[in-house]
PDB file of N, CA and C in Angstrom:
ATOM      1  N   UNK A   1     -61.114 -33.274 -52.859  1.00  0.00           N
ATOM      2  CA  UNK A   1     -60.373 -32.525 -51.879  1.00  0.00           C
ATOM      3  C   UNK A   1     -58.895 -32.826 -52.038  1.00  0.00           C
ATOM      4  N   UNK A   2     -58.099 -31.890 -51.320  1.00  0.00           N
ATOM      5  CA  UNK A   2     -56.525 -32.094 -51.743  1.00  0.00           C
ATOM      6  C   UNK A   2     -56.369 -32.675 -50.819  1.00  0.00           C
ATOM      7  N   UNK A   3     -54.746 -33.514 -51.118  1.00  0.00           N
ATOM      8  CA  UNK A   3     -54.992 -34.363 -49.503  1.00  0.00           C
ATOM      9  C   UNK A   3     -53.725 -33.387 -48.889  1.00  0.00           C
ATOM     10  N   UNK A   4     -53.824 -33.325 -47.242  1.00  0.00           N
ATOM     11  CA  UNK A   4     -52.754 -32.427 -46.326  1.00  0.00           C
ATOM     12  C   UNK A   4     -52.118 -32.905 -45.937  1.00  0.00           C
ATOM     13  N   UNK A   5     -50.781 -32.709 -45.661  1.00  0.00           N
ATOM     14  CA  UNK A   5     -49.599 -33.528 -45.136  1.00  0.00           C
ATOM     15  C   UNK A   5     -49.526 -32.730 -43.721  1.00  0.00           C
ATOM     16  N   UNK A   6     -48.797 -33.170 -43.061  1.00  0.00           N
ATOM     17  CA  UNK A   6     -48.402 -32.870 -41.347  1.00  0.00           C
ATOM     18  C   UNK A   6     -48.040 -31.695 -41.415  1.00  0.00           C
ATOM     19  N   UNK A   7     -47.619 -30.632 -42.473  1.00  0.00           N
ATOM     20  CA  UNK A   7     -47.583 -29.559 -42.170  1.00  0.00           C
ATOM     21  C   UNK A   7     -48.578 -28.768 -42.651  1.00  0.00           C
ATOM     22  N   UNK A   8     -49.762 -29.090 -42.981  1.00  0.00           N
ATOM     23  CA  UNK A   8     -50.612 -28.210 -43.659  1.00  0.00           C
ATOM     24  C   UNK A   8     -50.912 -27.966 -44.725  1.00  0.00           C
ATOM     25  N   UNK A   9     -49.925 -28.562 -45.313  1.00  0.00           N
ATOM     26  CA  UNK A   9     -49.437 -27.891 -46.907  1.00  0.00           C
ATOM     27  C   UNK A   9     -50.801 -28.869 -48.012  1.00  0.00           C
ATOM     28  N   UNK A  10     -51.081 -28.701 -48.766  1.00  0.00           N
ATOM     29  CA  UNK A  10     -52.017 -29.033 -50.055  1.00  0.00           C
ATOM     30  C   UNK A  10     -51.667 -29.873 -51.005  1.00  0.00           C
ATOM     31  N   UNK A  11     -51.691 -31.206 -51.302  1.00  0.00           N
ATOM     32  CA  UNK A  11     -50.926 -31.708 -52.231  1.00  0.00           C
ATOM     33  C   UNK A  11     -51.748 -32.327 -52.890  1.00  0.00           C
ATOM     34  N   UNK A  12     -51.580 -31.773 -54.107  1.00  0.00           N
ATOM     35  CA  UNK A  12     -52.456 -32.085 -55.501  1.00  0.00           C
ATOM     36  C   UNK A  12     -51.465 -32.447 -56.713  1.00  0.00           C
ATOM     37  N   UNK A  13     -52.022 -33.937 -56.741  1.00  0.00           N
ATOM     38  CA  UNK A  13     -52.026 -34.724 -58.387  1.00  0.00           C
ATOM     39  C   UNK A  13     -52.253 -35.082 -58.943  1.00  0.00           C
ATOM     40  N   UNK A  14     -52.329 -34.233 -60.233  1.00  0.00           N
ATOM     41  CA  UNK A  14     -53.817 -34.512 -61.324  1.00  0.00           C
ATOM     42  C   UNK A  14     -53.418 -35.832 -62.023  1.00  0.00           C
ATOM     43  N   UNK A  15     -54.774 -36.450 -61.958  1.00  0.00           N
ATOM     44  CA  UNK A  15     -54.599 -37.885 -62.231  1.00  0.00           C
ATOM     45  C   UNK A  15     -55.984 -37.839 -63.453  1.00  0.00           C
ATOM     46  N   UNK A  16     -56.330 -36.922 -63.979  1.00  0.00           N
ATOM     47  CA  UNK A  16     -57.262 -37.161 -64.271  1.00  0.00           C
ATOM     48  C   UNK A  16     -57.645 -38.274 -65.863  1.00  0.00           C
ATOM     49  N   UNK A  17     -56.275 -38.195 -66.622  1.00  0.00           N
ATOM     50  CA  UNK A  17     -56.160 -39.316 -67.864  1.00  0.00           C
ATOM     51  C   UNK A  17     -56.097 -40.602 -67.265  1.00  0.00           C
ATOM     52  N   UNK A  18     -55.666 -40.873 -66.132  1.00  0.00           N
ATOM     53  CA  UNK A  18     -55.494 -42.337 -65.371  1.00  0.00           C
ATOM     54  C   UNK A  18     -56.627 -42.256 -65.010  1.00  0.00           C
ATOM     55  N   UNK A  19     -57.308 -41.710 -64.149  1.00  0.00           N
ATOM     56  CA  UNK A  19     -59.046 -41.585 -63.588  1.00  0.00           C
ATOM     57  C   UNK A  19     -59.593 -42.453 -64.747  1.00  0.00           C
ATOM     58  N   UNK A  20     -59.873 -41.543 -66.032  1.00  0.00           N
ATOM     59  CA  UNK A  20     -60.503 -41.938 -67.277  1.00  0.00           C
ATOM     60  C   UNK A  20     -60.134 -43.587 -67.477  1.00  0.00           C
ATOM     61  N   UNK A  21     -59.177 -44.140 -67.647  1.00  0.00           N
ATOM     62  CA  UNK A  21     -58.810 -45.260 -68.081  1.00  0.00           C
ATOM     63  C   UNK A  21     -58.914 -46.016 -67.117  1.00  0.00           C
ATOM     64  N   UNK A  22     -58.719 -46.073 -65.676  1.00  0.00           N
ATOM     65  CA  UNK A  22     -59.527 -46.758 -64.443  1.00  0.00           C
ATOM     66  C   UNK A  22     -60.994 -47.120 -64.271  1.00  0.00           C
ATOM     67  N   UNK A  23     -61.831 -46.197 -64.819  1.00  0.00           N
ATOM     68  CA  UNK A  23     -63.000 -45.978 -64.782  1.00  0.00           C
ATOM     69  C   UNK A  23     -63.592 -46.755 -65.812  1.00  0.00           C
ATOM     70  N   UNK A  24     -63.150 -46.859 -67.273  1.00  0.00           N
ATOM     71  CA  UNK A  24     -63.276 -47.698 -68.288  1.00  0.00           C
ATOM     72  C   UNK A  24     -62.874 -49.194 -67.741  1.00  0.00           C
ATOM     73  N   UNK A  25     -61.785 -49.470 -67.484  1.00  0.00           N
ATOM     74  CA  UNK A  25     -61.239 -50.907 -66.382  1.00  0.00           C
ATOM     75  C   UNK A  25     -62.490 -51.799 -65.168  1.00  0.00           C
ATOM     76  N   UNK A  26     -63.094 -50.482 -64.633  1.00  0.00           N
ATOM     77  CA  UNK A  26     -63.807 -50.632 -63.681  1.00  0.00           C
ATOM     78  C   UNK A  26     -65.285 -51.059 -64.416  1.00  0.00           C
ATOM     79  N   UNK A  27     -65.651 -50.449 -65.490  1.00  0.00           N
ATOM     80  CA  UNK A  27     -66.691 -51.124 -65.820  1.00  0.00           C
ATOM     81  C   UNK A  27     -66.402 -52.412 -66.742  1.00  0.00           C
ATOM     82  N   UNK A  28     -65.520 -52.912 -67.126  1.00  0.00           N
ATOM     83  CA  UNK A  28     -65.165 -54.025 -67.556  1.00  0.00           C
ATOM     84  C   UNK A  28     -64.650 -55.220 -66.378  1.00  0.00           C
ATOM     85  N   UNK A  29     -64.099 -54.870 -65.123  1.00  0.00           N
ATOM     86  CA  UNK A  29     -63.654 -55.896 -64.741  1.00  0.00           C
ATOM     87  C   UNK A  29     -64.052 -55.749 -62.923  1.00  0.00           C
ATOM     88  N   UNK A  30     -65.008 -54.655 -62.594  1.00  0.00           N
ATOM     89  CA  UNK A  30     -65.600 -54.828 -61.329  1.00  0.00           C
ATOM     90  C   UNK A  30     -64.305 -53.839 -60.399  1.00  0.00           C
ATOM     91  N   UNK A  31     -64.981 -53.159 -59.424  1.00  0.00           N
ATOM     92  CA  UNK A  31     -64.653 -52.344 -58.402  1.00  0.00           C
ATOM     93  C   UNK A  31     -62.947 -53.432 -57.215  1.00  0.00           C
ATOM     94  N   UNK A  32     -63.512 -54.670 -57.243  1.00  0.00           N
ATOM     95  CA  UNK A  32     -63.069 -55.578 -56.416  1.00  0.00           C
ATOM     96  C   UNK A  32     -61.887 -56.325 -57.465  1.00  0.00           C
ATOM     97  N   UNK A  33     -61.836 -56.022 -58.593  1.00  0.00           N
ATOM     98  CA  UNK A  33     -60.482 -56.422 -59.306  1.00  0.00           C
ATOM     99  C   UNK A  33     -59.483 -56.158 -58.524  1.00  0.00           C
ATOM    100  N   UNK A  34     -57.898 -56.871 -58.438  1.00  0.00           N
ATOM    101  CA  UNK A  34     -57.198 -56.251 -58.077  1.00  0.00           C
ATOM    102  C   UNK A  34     -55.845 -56.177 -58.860  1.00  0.00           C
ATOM    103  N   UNK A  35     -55.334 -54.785 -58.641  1.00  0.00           N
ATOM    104  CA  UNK A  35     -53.964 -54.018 -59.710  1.00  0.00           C
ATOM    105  C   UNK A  35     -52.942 -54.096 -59.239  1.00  0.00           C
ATOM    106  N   UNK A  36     -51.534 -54.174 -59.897  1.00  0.00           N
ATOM    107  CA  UNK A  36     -50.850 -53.524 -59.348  1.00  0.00           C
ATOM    108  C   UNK A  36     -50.598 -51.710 -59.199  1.00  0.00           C
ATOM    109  N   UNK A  37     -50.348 -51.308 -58.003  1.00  0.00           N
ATOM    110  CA  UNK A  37     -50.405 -49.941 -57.925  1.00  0.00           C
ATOM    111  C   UNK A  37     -49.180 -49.101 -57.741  1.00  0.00           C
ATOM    112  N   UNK A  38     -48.710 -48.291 -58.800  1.00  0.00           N
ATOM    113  CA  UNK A  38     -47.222 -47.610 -58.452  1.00  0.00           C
ATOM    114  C   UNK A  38     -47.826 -46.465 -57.613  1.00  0.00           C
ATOM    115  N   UNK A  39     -46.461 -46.090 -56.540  1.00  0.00           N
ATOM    116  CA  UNK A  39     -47.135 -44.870 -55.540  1.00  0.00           C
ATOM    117  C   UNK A  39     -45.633 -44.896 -55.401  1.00  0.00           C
ATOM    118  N   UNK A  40     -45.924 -43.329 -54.650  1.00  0.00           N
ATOM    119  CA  UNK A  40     -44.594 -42.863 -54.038  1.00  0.00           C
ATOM    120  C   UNK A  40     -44.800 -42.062 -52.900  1.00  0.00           C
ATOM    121  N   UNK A  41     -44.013 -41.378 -52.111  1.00  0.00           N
ATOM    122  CA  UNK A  41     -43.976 -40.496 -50.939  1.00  0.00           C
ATOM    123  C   UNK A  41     -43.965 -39.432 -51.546  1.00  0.00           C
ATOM    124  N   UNK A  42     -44.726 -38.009 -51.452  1.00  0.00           N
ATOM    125  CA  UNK A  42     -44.389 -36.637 -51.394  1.00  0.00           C
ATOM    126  C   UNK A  42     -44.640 -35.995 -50.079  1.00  0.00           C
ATOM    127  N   UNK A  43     -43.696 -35.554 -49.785  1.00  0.00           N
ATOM    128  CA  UNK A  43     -43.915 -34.691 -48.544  1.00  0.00           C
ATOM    129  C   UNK A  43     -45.029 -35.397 -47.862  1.00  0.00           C
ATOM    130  N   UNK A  44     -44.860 -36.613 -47.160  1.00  0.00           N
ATOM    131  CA  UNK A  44     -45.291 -37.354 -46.524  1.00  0.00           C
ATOM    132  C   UNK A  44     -46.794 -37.820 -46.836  1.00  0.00           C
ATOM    133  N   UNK A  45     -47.214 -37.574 -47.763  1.00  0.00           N
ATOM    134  CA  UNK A  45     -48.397 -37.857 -48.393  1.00  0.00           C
ATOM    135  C   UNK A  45     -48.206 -38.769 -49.584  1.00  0.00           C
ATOM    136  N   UNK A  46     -48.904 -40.538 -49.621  1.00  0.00           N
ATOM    137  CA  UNK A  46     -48.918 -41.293 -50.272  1.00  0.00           C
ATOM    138  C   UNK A  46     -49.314 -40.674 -51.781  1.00  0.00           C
ATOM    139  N   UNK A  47     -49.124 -40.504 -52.624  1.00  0.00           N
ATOM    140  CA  UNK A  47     -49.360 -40.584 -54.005  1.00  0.00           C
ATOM    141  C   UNK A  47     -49.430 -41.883 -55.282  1.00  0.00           C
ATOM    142  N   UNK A  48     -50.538 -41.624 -55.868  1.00  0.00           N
ATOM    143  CA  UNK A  48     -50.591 -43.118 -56.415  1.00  0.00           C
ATOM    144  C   UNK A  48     -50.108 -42.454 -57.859  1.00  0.00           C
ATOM    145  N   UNK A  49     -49.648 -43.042 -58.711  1.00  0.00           N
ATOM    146  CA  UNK A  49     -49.197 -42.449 -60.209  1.00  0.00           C
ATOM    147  C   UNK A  49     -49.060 -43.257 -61.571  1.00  0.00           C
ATOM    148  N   UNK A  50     -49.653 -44.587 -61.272  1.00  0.00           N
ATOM    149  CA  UNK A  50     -50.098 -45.773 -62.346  1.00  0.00           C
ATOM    150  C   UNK A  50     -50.195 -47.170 -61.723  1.00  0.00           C
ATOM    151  N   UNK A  51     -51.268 -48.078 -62.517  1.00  0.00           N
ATOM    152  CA  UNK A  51     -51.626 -48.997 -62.139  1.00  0.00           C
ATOM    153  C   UNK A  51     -51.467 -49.854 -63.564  1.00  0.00           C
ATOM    154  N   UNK A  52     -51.156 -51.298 -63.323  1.00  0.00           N
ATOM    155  CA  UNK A  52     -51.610 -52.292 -64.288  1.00  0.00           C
ATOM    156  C   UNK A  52     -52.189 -53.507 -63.811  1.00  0.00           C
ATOM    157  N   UNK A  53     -52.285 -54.088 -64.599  1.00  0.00           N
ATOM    158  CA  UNK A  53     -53.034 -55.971 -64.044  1.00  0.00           C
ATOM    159  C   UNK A  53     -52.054 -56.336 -64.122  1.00  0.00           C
ATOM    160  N   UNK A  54     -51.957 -56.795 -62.770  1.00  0.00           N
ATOM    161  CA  UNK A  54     -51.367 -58.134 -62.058  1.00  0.00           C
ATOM    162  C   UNK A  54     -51.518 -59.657 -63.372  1.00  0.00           C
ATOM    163  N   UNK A  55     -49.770 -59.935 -63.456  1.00  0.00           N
ATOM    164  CA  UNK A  55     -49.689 -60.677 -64.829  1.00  0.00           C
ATOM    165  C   UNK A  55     -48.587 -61.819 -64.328  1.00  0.00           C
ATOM    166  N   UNK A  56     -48.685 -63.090 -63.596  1.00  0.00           N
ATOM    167  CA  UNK A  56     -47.629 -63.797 -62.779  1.00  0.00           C
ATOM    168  C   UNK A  56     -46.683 -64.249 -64.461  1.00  0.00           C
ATOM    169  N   UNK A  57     -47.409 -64.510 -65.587  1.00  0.00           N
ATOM    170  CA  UNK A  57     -46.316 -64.979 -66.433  1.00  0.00           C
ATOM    171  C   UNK A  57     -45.314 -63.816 -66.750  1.00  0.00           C
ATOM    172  N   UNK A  58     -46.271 -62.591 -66.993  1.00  0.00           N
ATOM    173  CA  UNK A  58     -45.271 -61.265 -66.847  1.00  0.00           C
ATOM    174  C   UNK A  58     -45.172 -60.467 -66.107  1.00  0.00           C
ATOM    175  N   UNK A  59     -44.804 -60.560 -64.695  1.00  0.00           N
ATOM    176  CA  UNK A  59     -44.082 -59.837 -63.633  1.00  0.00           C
ATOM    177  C   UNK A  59     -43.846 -58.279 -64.370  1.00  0.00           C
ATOM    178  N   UNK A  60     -43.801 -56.856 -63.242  1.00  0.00           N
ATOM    179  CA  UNK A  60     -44.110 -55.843 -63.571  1.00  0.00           C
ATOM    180  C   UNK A  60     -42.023 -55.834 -62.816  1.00  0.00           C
ATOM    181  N   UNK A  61     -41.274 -54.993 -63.917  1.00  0.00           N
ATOM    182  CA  UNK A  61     -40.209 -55.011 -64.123  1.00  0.00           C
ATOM    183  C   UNK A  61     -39.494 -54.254 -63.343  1.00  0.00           C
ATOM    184  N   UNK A  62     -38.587 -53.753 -62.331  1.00  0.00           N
ATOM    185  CA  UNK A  62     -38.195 -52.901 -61.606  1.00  0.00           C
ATOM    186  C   UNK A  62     -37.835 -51.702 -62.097  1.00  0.00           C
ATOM    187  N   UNK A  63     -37.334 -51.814 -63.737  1.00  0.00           N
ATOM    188  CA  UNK A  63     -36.815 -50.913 -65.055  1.00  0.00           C
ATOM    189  C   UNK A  63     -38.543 -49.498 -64.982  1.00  0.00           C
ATOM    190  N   UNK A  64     -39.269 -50.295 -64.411  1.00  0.00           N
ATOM    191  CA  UNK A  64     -40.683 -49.746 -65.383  1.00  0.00           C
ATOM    192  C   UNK A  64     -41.560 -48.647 -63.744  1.00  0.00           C
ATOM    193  N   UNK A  65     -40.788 -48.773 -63.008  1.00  0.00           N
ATOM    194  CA  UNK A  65     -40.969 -47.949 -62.094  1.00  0.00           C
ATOM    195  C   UNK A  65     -39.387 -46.377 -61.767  1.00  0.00           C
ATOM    196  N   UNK A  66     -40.052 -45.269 -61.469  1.00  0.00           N
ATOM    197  CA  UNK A  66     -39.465 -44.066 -61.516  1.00  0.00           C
ATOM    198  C   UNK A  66     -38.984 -43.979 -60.407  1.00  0.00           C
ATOM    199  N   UNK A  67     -37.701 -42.849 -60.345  1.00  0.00           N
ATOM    200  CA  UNK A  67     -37.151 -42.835 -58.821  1.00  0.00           C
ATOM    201  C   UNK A  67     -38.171 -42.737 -57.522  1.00  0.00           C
ATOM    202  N   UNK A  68     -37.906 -43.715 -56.487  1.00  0.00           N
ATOM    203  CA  UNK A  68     -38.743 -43.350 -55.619  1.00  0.00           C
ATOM    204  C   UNK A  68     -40.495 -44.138 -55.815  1.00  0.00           C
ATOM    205  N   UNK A  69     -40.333 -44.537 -56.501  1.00  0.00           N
ATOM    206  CA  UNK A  69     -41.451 -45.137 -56.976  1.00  0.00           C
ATOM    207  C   UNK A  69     -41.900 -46.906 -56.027  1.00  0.00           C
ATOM    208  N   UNK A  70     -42.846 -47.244 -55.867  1.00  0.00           N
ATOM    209  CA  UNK A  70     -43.070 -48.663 -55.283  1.00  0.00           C
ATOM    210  C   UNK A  70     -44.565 -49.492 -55.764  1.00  0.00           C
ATOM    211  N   UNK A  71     -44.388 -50.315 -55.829  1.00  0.00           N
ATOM    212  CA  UNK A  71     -45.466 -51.345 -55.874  1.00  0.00           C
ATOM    213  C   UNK A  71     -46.509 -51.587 -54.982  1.00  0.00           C
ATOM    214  N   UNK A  72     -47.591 -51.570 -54.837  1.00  0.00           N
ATOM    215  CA  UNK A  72     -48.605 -52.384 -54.074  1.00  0.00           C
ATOM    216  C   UNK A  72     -49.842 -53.022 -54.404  1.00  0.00           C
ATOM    217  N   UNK A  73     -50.388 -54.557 -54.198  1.00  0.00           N
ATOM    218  CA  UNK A  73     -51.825 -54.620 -55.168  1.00  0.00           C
ATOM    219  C   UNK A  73     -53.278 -53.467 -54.481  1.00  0.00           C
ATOM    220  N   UNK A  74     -54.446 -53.391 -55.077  1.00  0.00           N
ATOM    221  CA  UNK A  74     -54.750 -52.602 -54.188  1.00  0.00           C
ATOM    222  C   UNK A  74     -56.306 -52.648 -55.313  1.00  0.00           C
ATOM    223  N   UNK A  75     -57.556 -52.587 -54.867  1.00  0.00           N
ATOM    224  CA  UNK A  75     -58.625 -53.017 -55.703  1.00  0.00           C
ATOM    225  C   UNK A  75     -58.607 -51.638 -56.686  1.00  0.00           C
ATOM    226  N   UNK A  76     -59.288 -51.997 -57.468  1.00  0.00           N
ATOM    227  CA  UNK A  76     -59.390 -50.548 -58.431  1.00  0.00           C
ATOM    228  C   UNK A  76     -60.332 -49.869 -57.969  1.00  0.00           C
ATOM    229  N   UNK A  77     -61.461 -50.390 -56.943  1.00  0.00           N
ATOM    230  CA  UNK A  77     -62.327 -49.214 -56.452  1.00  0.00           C
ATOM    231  C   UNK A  77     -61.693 -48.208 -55.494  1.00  0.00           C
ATOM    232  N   UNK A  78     -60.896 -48.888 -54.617  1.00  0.00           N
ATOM    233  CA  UNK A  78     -60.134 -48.159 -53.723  1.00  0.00           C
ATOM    234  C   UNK A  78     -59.012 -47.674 -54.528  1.00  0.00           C
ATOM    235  N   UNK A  79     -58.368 -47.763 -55.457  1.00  0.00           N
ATOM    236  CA  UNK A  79     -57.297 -47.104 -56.410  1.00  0.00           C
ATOM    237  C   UNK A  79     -58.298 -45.669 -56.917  1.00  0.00           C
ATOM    238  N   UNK A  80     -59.727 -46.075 -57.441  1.00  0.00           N
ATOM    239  CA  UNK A  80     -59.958 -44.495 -57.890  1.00  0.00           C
ATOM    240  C   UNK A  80     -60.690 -43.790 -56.518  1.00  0.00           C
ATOM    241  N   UNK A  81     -60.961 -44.239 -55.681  1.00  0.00           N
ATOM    242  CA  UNK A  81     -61.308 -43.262 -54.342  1.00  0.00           C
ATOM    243  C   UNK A  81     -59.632 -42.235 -54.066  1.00  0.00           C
ATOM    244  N   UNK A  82     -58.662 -42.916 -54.458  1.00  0.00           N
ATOM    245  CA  UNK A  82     -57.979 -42.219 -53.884  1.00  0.00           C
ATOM    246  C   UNK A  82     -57.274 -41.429 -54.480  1.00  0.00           C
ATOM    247  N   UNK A  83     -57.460 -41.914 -56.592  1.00  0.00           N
ATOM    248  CA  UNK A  83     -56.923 -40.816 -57.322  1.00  0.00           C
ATOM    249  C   UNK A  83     -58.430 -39.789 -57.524  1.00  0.00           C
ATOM    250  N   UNK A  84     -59.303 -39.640 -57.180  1.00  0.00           N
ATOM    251  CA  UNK A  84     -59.933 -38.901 -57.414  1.00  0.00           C
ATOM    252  C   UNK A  84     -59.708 -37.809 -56.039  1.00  0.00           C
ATOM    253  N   UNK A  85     -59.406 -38.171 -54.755  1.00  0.00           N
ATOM    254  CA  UNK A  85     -59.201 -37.569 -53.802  1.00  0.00           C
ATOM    255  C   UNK A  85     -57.742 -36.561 -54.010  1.00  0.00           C
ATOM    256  N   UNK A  86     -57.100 -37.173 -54.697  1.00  0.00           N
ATOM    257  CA  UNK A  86     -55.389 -36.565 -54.599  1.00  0.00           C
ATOM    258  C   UNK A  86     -55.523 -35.521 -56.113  1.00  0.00           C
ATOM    259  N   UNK A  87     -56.615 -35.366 -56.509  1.00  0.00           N
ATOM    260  CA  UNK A  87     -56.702 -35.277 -58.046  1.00  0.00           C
ATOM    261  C   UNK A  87     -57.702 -33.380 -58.013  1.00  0.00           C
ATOM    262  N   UNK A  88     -58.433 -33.559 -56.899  1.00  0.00           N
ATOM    263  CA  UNK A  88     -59.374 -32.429 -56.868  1.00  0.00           C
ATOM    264  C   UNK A  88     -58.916 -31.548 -55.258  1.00  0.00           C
ATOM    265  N   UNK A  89     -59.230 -30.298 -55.999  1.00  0.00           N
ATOM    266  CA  UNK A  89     -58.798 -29.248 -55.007  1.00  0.00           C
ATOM    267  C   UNK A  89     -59.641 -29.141 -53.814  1.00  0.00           C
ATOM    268  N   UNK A  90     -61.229 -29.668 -53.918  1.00  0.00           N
ATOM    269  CA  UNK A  90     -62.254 -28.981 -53.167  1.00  0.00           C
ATOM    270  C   UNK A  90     -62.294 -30.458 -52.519  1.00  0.00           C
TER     271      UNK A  90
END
């Protein structure tokens, strides 16, 4: 389903090459792993738009995120519930 923002409106982002490579992640390292997660605001609807593993010797770089862009950790099961939600129309 698309997700709706406060005005009604439909906001869809195909995530579906990240889906694929989450999903591969997920059967290697469990639902309850946890990522770092880039997201941003669109028209008041959270959007997620890449994830990596959490790396304390190599910290994820401020250079390596896009305007508007932010950080959060967040499990990879709940990372693909929500790119699969922001990802499909129905």
């Amino acid at each position: 389903m698309a997700l709706i923002n406060q005005n009604d409106t439909h906001i869809i982002y195909e995530s579906l090459e990240l889906i694929a490579d989450l999903k591969q992640d997920i059967l290697e390292f469990g639902n309850d792993y946890i990522v770092a997660v880039w997201y941003k605001e669109i028209d008041g609807i959270t959007i997620y738009t890449n994830y990596d593993f959490i790396n304390e010797d190599s910290p994820i770089d401020q250079s390596e995120l896009q305007e508007g862009e932010k950080i959060k950790p967040m499990t990879m099961g709940a990372l693909l519930v929500a790119l699969e939600q922001q990802s499909s129309m129905f």
